[in-house]
N, C-alpha and C. Protein backbone atom coordinates (compact mmCIF):
# COMPACT_ATOMS: atom_id res chain seq x y z
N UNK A 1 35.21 -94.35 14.50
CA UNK A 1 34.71 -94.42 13.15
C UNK A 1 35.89 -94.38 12.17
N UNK A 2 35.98 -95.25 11.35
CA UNK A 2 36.66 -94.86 9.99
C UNK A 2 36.30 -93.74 9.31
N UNK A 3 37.68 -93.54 8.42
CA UNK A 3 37.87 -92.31 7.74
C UNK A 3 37.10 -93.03 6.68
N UNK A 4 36.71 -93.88 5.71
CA UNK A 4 35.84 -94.13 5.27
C UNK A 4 34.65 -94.08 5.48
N UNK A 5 34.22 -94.02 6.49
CA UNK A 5 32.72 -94.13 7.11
C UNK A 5 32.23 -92.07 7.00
N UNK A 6 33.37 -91.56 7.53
CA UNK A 6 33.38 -90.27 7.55
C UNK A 6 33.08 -89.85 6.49
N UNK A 7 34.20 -89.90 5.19
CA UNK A 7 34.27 -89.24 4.49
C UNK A 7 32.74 -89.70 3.55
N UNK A 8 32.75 -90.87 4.05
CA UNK A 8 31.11 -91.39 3.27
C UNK A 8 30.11 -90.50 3.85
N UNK A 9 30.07 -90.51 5.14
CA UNK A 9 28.68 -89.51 5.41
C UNK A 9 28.72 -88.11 5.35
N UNK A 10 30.30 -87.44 5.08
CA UNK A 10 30.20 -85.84 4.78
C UNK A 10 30.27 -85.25 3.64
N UNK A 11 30.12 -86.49 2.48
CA UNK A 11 30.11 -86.00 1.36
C UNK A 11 28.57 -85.51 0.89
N UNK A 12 27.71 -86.56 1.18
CA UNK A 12 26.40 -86.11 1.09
C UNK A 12 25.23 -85.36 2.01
N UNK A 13 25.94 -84.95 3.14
CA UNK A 13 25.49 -84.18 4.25
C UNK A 13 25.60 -82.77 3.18
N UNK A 14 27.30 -82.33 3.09
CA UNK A 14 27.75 -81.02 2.54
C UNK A 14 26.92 -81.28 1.17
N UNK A 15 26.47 -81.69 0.12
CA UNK A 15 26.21 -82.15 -0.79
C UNK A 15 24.64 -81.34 -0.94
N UNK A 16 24.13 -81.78 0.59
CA UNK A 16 22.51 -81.69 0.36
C UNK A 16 22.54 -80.41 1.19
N UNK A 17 23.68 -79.91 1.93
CA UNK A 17 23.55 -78.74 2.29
C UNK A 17 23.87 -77.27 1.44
N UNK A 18 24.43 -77.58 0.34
CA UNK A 18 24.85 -77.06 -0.87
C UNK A 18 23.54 -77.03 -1.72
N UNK A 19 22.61 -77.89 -1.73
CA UNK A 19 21.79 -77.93 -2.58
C UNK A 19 20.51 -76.71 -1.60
N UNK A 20 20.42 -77.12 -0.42
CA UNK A 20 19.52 -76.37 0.61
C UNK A 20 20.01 -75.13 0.72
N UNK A 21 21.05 -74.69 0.32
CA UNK A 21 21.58 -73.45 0.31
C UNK A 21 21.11 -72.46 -1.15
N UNK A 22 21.05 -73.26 -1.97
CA UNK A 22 20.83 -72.67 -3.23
C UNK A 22 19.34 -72.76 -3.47
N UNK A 23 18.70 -73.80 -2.71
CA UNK A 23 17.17 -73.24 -2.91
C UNK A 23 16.64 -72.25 -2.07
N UNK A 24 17.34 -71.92 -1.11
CA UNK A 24 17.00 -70.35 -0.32
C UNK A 24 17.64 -69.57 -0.88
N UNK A 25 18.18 -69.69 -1.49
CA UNK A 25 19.10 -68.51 -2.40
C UNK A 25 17.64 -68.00 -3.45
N UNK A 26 17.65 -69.08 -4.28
CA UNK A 26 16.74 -69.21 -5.19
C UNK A 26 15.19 -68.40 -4.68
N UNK A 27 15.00 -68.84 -3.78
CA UNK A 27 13.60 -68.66 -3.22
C UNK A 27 13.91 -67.23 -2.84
N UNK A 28 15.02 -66.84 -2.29
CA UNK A 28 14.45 -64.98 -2.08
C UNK A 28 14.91 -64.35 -3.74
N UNK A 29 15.79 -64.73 -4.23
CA UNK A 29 15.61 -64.41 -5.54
C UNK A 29 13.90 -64.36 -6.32
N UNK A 30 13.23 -65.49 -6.40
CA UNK A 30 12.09 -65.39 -6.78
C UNK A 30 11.58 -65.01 -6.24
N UNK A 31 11.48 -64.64 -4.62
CA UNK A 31 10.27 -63.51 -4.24
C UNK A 31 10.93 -62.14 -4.79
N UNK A 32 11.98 -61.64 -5.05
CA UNK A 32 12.56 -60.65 -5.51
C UNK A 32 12.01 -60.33 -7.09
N UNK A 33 11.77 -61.10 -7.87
CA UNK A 33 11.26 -61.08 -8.99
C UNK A 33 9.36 -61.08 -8.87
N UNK A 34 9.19 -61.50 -8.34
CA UNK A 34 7.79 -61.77 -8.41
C UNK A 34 7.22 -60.14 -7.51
N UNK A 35 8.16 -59.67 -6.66
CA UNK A 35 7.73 -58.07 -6.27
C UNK A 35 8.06 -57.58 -7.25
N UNK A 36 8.77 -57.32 -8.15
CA UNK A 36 9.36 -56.97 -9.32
C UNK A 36 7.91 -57.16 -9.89
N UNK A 37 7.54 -58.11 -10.63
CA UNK A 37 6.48 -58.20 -11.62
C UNK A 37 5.38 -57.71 -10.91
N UNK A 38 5.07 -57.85 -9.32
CA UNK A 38 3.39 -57.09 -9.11
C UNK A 38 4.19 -55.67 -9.10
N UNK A 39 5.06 -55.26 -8.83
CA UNK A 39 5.35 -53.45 -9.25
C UNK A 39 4.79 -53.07 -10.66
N UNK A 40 5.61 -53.62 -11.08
CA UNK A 40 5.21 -53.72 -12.86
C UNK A 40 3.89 -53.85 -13.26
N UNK A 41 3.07 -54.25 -13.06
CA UNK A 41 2.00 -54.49 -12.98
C UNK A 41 0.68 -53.75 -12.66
N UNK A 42 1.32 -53.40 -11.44
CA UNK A 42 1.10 -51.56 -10.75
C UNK A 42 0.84 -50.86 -11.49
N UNK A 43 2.59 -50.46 -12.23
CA UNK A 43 2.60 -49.73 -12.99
C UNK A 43 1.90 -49.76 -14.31
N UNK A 44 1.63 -50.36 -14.77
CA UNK A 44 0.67 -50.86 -16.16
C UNK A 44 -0.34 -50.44 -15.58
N UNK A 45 -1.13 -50.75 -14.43
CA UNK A 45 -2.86 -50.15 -14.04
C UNK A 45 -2.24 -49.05 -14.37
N UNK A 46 -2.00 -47.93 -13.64
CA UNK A 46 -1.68 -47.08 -13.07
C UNK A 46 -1.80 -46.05 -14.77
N UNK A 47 -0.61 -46.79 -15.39
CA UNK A 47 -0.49 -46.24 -16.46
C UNK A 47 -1.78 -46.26 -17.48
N UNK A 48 -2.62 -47.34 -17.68
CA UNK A 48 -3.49 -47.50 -18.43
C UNK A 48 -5.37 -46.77 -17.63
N UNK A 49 -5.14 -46.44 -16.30
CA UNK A 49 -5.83 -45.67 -15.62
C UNK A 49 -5.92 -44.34 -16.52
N UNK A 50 -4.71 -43.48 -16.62
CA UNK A 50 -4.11 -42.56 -17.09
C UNK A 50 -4.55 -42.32 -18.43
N UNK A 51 -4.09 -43.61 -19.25
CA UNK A 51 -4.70 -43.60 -20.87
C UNK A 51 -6.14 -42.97 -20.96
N UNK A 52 -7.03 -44.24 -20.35
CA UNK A 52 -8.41 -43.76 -20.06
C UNK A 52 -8.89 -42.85 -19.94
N UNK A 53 -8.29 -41.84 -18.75
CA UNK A 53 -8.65 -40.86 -18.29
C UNK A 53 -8.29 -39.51 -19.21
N UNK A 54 -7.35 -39.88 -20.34
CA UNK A 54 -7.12 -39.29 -21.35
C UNK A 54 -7.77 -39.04 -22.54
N UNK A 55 -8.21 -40.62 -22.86
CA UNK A 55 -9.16 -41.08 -23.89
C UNK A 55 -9.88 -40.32 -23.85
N UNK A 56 -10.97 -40.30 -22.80
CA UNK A 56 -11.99 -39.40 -22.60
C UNK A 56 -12.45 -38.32 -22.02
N UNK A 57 -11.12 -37.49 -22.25
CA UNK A 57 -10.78 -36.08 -22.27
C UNK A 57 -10.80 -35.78 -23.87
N UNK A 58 -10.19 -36.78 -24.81
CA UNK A 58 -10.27 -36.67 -26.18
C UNK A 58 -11.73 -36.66 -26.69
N UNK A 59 -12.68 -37.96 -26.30
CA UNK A 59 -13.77 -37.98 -26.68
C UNK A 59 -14.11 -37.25 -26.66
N UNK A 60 -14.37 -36.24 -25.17
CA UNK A 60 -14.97 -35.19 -24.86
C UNK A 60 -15.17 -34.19 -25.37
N UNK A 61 -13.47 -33.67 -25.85
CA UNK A 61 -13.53 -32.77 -27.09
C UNK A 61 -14.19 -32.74 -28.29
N UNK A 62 -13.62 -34.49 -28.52
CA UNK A 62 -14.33 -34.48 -30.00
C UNK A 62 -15.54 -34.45 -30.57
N UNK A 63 -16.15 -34.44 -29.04
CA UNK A 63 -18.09 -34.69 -29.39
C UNK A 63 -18.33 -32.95 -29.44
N UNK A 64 -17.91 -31.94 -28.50
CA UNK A 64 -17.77 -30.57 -28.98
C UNK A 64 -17.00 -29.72 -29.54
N UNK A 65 -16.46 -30.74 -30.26
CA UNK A 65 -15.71 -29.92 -31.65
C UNK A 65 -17.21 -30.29 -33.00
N UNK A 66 -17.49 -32.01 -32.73
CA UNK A 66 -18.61 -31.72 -33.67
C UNK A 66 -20.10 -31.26 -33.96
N UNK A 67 -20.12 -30.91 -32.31
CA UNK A 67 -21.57 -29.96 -32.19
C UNK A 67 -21.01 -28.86 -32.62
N UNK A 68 -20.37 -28.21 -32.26
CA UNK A 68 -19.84 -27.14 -33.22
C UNK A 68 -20.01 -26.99 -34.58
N UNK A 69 -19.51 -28.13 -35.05
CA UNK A 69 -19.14 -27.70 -36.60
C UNK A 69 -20.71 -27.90 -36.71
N UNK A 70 -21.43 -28.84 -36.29
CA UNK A 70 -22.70 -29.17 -36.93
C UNK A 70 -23.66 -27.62 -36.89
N UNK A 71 -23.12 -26.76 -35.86
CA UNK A 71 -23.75 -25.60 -35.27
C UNK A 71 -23.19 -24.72 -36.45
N UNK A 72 -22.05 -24.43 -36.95
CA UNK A 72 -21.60 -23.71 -38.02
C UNK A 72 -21.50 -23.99 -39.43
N UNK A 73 -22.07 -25.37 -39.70
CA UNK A 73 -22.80 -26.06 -40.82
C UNK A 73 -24.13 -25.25 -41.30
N UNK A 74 -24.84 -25.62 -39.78
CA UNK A 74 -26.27 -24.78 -39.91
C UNK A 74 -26.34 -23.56 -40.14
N UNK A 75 -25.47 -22.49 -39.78
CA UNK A 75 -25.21 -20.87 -39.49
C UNK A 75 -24.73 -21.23 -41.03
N UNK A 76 -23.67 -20.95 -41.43
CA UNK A 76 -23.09 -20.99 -43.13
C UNK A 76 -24.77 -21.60 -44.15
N UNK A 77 -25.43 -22.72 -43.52
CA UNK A 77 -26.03 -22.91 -44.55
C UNK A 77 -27.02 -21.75 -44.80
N UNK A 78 -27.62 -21.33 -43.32
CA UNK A 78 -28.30 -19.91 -43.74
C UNK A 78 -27.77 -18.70 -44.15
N UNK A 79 -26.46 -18.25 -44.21
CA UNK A 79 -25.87 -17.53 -44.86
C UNK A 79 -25.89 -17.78 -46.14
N UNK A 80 -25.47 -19.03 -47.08
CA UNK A 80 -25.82 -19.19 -48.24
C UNK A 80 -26.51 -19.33 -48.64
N UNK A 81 -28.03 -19.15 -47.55
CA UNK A 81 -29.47 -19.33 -48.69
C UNK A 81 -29.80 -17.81 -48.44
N UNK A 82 -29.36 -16.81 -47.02
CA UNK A 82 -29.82 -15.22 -47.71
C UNK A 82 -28.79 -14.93 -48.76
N UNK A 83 -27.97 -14.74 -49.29
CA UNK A 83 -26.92 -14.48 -50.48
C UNK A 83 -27.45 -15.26 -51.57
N UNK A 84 -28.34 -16.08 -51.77
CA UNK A 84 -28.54 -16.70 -52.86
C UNK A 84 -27.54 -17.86 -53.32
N UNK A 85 -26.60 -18.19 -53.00
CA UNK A 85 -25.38 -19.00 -53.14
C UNK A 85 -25.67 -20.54 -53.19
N UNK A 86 -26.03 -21.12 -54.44
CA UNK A 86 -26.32 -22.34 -54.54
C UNK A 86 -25.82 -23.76 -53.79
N UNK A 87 -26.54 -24.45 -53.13
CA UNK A 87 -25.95 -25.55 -52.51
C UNK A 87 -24.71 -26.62 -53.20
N UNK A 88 -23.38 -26.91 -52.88
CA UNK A 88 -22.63 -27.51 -53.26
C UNK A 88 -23.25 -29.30 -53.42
């Protein structure tokens, strides 16, 4: 074979093996990212699980903080009608 013939067929052999090299490169890179984003993702449920479960620990309160007051609304209002104490 000629050194022409050679150098013709190892330029684009190495060429396309350079290119096949960098799309497996590429490709565990992007599975590397894409575990990356379902982690992340995870973490967002996980975290917004949490919110929730917070939220309505708040609600919870806040519905007997206002039976309460509504309970010491009622108690004060009968205190100010034995004292005589005119309604605001």
């Amino acid at each position: 074979m000629s050194p022409d013939l050679i150098a013709a067929i190892i330029s684009p052999v190495s060429s396309a093996a350079v290119a096949i090299t960098a799309l497996l490169l590429n490709q565990r890179g992007f599975t590397m990212i894409e575990n990356r984003i379902t982690d992340m993702g995870n973490r967002m449920t996980n975290l917004e699980n949490r919110m929730d479960r917070r939220l309505e620990a708040v609600e919870a309160d806040l519905k007997e903080f206002f039976k309460a007051q509504t309970e010491f609304d009622k108690r004060l209002g009968r205190i100010e009608d034995k004292l005589g104490i005119p309604p605001r």
